[in-house]
C-alpha atoms as a PDB file:
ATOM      1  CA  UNK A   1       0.000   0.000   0.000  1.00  0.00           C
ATOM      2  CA  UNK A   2       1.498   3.612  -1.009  1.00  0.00           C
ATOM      3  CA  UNK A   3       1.991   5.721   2.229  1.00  0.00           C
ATOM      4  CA  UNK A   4      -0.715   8.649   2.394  1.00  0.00           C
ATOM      5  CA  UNK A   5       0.568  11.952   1.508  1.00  0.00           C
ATOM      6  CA  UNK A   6       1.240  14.751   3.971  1.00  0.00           C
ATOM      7  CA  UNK A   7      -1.040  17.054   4.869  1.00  0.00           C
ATOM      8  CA  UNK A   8      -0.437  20.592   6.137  1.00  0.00           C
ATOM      9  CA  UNK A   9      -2.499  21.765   9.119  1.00  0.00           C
ATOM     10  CA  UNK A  10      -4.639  24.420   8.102  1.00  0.00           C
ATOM     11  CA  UNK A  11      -3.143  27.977   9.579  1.00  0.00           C
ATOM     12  CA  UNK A  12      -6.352  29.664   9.468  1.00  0.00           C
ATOM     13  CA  UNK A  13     -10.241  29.962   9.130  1.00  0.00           C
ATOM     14  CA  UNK A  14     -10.728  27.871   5.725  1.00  0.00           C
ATOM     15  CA  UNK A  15     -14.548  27.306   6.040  1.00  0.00           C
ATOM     16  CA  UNK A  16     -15.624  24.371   4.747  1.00  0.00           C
ATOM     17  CA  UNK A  17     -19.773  23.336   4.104  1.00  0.00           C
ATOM     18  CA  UNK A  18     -18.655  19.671   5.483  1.00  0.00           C
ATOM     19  CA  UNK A  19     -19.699  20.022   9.354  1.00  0.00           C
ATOM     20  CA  UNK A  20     -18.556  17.081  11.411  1.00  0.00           C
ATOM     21  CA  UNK A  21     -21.206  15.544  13.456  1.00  0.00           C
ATOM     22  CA  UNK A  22     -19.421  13.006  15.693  1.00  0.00           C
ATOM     23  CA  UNK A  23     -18.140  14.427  18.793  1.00  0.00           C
ATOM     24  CA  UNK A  24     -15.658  11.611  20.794  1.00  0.00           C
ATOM     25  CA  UNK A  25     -16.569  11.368  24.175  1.00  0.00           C
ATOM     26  CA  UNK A  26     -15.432  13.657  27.081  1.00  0.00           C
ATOM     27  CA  UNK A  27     -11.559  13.104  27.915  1.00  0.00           C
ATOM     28  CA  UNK A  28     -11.905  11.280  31.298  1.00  0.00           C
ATOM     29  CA  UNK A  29      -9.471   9.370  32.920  1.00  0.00           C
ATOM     30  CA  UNK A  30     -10.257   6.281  35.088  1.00  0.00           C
ATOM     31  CA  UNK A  31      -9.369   5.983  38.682  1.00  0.00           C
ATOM     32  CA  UNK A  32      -5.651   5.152  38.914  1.00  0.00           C
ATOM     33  CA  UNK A  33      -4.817   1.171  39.036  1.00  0.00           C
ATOM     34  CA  UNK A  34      -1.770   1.064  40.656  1.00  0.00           C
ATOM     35  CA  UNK A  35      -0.827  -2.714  40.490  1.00  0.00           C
ATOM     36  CA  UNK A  36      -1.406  -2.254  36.311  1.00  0.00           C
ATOM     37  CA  UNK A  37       0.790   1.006  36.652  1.00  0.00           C
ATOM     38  CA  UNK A  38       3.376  -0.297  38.214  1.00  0.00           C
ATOM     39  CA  UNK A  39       3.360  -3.141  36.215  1.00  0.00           C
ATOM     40  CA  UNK A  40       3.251  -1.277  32.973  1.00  0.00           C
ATOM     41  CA  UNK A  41       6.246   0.448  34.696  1.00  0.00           C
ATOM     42  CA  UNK A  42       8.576  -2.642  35.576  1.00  0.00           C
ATOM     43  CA  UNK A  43       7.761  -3.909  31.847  1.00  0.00           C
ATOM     44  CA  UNK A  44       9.301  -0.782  30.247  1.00  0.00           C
ATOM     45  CA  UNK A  45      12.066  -0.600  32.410  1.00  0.00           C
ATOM     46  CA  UNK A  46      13.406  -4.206  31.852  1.00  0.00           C
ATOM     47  CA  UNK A  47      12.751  -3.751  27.686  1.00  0.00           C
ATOM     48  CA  UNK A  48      14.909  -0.790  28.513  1.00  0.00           C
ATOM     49  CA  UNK A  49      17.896  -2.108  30.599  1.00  0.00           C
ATOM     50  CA  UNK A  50      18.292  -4.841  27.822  1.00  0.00           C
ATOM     51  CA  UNK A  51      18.987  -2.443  25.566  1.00  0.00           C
ATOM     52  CA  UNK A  52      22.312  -0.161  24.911  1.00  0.00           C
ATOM     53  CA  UNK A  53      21.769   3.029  27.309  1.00  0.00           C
ATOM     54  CA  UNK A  54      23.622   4.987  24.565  1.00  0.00           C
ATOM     55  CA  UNK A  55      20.943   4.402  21.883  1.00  0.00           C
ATOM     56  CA  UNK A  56      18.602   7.479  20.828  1.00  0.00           C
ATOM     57  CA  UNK A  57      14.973   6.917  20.815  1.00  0.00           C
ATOM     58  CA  UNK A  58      11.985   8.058  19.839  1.00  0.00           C
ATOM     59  CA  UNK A  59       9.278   7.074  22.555  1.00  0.00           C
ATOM     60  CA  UNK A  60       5.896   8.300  24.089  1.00  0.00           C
ATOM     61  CA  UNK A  61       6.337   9.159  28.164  1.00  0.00           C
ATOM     62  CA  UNK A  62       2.728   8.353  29.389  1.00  0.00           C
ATOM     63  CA  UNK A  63       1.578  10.541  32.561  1.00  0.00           C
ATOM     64  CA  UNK A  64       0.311   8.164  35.790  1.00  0.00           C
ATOM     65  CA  UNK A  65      -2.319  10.993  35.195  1.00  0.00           C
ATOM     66  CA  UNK A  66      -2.779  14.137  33.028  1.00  0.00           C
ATOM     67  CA  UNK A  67      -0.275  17.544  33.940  1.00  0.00           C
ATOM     68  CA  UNK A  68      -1.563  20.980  34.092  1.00  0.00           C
ATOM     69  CA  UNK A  69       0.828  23.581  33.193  1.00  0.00           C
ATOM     70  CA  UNK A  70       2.009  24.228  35.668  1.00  0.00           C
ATOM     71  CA  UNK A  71       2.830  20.318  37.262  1.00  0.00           C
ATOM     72  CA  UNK A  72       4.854  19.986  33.909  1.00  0.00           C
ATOM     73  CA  UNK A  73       6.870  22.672  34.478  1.00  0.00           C
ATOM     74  CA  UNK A  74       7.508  21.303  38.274  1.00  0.00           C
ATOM     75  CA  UNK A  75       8.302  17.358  36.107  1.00  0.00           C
ATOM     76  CA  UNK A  76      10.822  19.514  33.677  1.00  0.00           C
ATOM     77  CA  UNK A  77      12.612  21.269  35.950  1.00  0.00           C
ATOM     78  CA  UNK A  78      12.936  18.530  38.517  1.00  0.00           C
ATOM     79  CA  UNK A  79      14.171  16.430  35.273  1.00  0.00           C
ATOM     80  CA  UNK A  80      16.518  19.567  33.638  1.00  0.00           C
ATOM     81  CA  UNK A  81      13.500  18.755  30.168  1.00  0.00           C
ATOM     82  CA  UNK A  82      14.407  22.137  28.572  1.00  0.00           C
ATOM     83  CA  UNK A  83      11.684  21.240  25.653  1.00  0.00           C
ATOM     84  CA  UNK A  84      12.617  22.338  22.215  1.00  0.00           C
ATOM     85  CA  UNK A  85      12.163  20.557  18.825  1.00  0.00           C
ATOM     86  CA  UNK A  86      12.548  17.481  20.314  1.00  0.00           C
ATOM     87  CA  UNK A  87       9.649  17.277  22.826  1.00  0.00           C
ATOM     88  CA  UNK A  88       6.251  17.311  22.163  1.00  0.00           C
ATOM     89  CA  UNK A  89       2.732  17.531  24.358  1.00  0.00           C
ATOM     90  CA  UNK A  90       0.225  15.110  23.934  1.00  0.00           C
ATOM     91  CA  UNK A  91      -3.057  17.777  24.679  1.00  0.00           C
ATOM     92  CA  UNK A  92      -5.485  14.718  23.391  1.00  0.00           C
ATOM     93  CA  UNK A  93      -4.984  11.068  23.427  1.00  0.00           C
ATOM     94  CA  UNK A  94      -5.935   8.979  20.387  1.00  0.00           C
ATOM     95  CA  UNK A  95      -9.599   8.015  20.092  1.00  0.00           C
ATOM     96  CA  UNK A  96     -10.688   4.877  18.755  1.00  0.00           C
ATOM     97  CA  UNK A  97     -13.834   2.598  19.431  1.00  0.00           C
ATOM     98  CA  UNK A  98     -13.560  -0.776  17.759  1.00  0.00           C
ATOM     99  CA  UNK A  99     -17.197  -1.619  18.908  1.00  0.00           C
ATOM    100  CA  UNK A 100     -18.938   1.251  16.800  1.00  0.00           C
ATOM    101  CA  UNK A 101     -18.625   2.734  13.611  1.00  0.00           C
ATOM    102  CA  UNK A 102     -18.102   6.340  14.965  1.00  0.00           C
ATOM    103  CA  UNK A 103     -14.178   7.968  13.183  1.00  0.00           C
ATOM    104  CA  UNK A 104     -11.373   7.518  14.656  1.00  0.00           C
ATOM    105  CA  UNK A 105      -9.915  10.222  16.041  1.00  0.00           C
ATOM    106  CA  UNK A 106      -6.184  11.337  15.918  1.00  0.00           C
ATOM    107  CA  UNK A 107      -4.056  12.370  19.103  1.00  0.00           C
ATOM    108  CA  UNK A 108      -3.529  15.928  19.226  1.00  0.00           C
ATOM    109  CA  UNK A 109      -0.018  16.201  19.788  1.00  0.00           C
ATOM    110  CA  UNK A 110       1.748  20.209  19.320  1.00  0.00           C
ATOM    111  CA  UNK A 111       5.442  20.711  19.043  1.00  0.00           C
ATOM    112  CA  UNK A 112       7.177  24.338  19.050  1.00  0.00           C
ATOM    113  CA  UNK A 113       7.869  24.289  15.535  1.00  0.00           C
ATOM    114  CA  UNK A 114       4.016  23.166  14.700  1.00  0.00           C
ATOM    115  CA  UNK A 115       2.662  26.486  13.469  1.00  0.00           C
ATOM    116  CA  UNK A 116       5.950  28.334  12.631  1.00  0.00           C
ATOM    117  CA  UNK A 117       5.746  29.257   9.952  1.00  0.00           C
ATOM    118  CA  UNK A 118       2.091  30.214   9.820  1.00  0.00           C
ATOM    119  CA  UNK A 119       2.878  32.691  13.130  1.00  0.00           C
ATOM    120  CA  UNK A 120       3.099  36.240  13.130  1.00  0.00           C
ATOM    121  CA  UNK A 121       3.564  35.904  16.912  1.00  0.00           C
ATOM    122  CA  UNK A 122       6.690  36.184  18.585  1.00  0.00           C
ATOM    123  CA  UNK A 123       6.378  32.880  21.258  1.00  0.00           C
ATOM    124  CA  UNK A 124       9.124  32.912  23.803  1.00  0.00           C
ATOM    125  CA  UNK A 125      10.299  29.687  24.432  1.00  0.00           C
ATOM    126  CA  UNK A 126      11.862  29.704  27.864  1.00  0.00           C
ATOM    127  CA  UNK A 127      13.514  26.375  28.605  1.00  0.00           C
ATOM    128  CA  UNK A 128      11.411  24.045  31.413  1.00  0.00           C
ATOM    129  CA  UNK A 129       9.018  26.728  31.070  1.00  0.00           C
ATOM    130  CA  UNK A 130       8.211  26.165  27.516  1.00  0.00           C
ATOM    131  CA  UNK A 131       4.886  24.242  28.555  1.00  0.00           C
ATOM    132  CA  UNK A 132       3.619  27.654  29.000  1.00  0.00           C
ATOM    133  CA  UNK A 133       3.840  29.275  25.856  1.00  0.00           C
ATOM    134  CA  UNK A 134       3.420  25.823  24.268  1.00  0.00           C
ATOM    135  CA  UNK A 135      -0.187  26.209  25.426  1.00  0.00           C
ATOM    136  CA  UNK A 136      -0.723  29.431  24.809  1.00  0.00           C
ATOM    137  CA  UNK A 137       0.420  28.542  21.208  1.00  0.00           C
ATOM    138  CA  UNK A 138      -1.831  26.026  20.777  1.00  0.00           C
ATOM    139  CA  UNK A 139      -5.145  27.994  22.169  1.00  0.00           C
ATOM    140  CA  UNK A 140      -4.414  30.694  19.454  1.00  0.00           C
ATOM    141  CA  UNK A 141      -4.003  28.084  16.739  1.00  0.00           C
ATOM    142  CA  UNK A 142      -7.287  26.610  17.668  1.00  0.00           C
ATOM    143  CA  UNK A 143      -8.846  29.861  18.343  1.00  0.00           C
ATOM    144  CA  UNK A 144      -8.369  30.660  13.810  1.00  0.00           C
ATOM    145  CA  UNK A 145     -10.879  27.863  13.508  1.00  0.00           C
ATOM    146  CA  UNK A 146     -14.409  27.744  13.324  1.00  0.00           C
ATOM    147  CA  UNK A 147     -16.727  24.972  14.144  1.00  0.00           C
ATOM    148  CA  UNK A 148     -17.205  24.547  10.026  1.00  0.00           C
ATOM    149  CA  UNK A 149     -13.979  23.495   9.472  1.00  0.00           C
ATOM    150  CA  UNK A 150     -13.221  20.368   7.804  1.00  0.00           C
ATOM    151  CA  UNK A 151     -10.347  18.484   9.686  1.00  0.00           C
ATOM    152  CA  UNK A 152     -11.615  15.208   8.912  1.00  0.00           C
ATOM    153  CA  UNK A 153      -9.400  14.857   6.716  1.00  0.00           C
ATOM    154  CA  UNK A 154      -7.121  15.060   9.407  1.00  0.00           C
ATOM    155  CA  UNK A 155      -8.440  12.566  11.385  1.00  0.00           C
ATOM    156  CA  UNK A 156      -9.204  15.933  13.725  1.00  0.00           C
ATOM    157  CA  UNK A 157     -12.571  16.720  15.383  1.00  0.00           C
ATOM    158  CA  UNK A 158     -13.718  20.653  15.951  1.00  0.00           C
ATOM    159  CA  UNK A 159     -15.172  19.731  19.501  1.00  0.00           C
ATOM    160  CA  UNK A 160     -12.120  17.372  19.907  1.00  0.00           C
ATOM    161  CA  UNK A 161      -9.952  20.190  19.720  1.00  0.00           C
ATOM    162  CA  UNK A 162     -11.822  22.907  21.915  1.00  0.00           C
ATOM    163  CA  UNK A 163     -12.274  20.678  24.725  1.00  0.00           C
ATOM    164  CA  UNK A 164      -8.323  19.630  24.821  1.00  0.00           C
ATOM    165  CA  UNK A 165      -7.883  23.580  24.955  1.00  0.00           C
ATOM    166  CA  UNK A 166     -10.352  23.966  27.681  1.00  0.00           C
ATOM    167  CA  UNK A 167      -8.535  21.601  29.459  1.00  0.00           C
ATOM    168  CA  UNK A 168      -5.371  22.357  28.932  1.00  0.00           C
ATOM    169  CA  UNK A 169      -3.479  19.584  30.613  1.00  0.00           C
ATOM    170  CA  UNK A 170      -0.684  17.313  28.952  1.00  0.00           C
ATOM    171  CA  UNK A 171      -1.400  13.442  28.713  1.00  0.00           C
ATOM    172  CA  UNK A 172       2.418  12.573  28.245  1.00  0.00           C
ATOM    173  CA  UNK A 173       5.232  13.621  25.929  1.00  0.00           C
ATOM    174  CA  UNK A 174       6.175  12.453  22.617  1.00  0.00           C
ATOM    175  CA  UNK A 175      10.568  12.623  22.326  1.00  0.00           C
ATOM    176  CA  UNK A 176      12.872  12.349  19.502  1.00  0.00           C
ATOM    177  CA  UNK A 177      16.449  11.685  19.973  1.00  0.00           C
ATOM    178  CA  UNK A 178      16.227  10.807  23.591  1.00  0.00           C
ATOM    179  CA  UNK A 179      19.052   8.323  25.058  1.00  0.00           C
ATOM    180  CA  UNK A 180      17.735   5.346  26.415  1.00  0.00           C
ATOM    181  CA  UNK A 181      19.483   6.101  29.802  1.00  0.00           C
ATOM    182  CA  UNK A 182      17.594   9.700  30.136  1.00  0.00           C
ATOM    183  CA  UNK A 183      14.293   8.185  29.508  1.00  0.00           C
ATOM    184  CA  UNK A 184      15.208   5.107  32.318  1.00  0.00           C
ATOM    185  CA  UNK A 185      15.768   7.729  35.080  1.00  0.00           C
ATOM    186  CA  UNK A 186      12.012   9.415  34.417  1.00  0.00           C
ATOM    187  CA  UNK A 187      10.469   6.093  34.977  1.00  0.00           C
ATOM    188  CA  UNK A 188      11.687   6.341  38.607  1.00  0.00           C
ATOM    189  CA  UNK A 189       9.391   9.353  38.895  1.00  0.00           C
ATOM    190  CA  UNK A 190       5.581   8.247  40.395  1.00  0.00           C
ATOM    191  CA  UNK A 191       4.348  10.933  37.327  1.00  0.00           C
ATOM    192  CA  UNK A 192       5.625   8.804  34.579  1.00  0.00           C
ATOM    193  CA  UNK A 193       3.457   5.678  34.249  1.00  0.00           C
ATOM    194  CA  UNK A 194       5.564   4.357  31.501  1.00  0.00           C
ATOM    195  CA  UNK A 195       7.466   4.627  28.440  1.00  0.00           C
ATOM    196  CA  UNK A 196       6.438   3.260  25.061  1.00  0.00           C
ATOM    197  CA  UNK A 197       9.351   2.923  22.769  1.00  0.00           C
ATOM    198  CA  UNK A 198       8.471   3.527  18.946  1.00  0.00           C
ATOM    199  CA  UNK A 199      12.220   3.088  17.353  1.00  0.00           C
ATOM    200  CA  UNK A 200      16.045   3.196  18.383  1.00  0.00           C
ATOM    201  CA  UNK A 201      19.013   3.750  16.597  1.00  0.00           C
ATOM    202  CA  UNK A 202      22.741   4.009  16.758  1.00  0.00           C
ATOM    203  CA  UNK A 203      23.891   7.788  16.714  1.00  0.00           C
ATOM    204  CA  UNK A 204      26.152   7.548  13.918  1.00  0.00           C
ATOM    205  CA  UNK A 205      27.515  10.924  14.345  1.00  0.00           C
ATOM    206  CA  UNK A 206      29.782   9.841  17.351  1.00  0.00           C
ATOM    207  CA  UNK A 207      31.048   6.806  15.769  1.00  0.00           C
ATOM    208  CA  UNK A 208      34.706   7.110  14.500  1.00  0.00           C
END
């Protein structure tokens, strides 16, 4: 199967006659398991020690629960995260009900970089603090669309959206280039539930 091509967030209001219907439910989290968590834990941390601590990675750090602002920037500075292109914020988790025929629904997940280009606004990125303007960021993006906009295409949802900005809390963080041996110490930290590992690699660059 050809990989589908890339799509470009829209920057602005692009009003569109399609009007999506389904609304996902509310984002609510169930009460905390802890045997499950700590289990989930103790799995990611043994797939990790048998592994080179030198590797990079690119992995999702699930919360034990969702962060507000200002929690995250307690986690980053009590972990020296200074954010940056390599660390995202997972503001929705992925929707999907198996049992219905309702869309899926794609996480919402907003990096620095995200709307760039498309800004006119000078965003100062501060370091552990960048959670902050991250957020504000990602209100004023949502804030140029409309509830006619067509993000289906984008696996995306209007109400989706609005309600993660409501919100406003972070679900986990999405990292590129991460060594394996920075993201072993976070699981030591009762905020991190786990770590999912999507790919690892040798850093060539400091071979030879």
């Amino acid at each position: 199967m050809p990989p589908r091509p890339a799509r470009r967030l829209p920057a602005g209001r692009t009003c569109s006659p399609a009007r999506q219907q389904f609304r996902p439910p509310r984002h609510t989290e169930p009460p905390p398991d802890l045997r499950a968590d700590a289990e989930s834990t103790e799995r990611a941390r043994k797939t990790i020690d048998g592994l080179p601590q030198t590797l990079d990675a690119v992995a999702v750090v699930q919360f034990s629960r969702s962060m507000t602002t200002e929690r995250l920037v307690t986690f980053n500075r009590r972990h020296k995260i200074c954010g940056g292109a390599d660390v995202s914020y997972i503001y929705s988790p992925y929707y999907y009900d198996d049992s219905s025929s309702d869309p899926r629904v794609n996480a919402v997940v907003w990096n620095r970089d995200t709307t760039q280009q498309d800004s006119w606004t000078d965003v100062a990125y501060q370091c552990e603090t960048e959670p902050e303007a991250a957020l504000a960021e990602f209100r004023r993006w949502v804030g140029l669309l409309d509830d006619g906009e067509d993000l289906g295409v984008f696996e995306l949802n209007y109400e989706w959206l609005t309600e993660a900005v409501g919100e406003g809390v972070v679900h986990g963080l999405v990292v590129d280039r991460w060594k394996l041996a920075d993201l072993r110490k976070l699981l030591d930290d009762p905020e991190v539930r786990t770590v999912h590992l999507a790919d690892v690699a040798f850093d060539l660059g400091q071979i030879g």
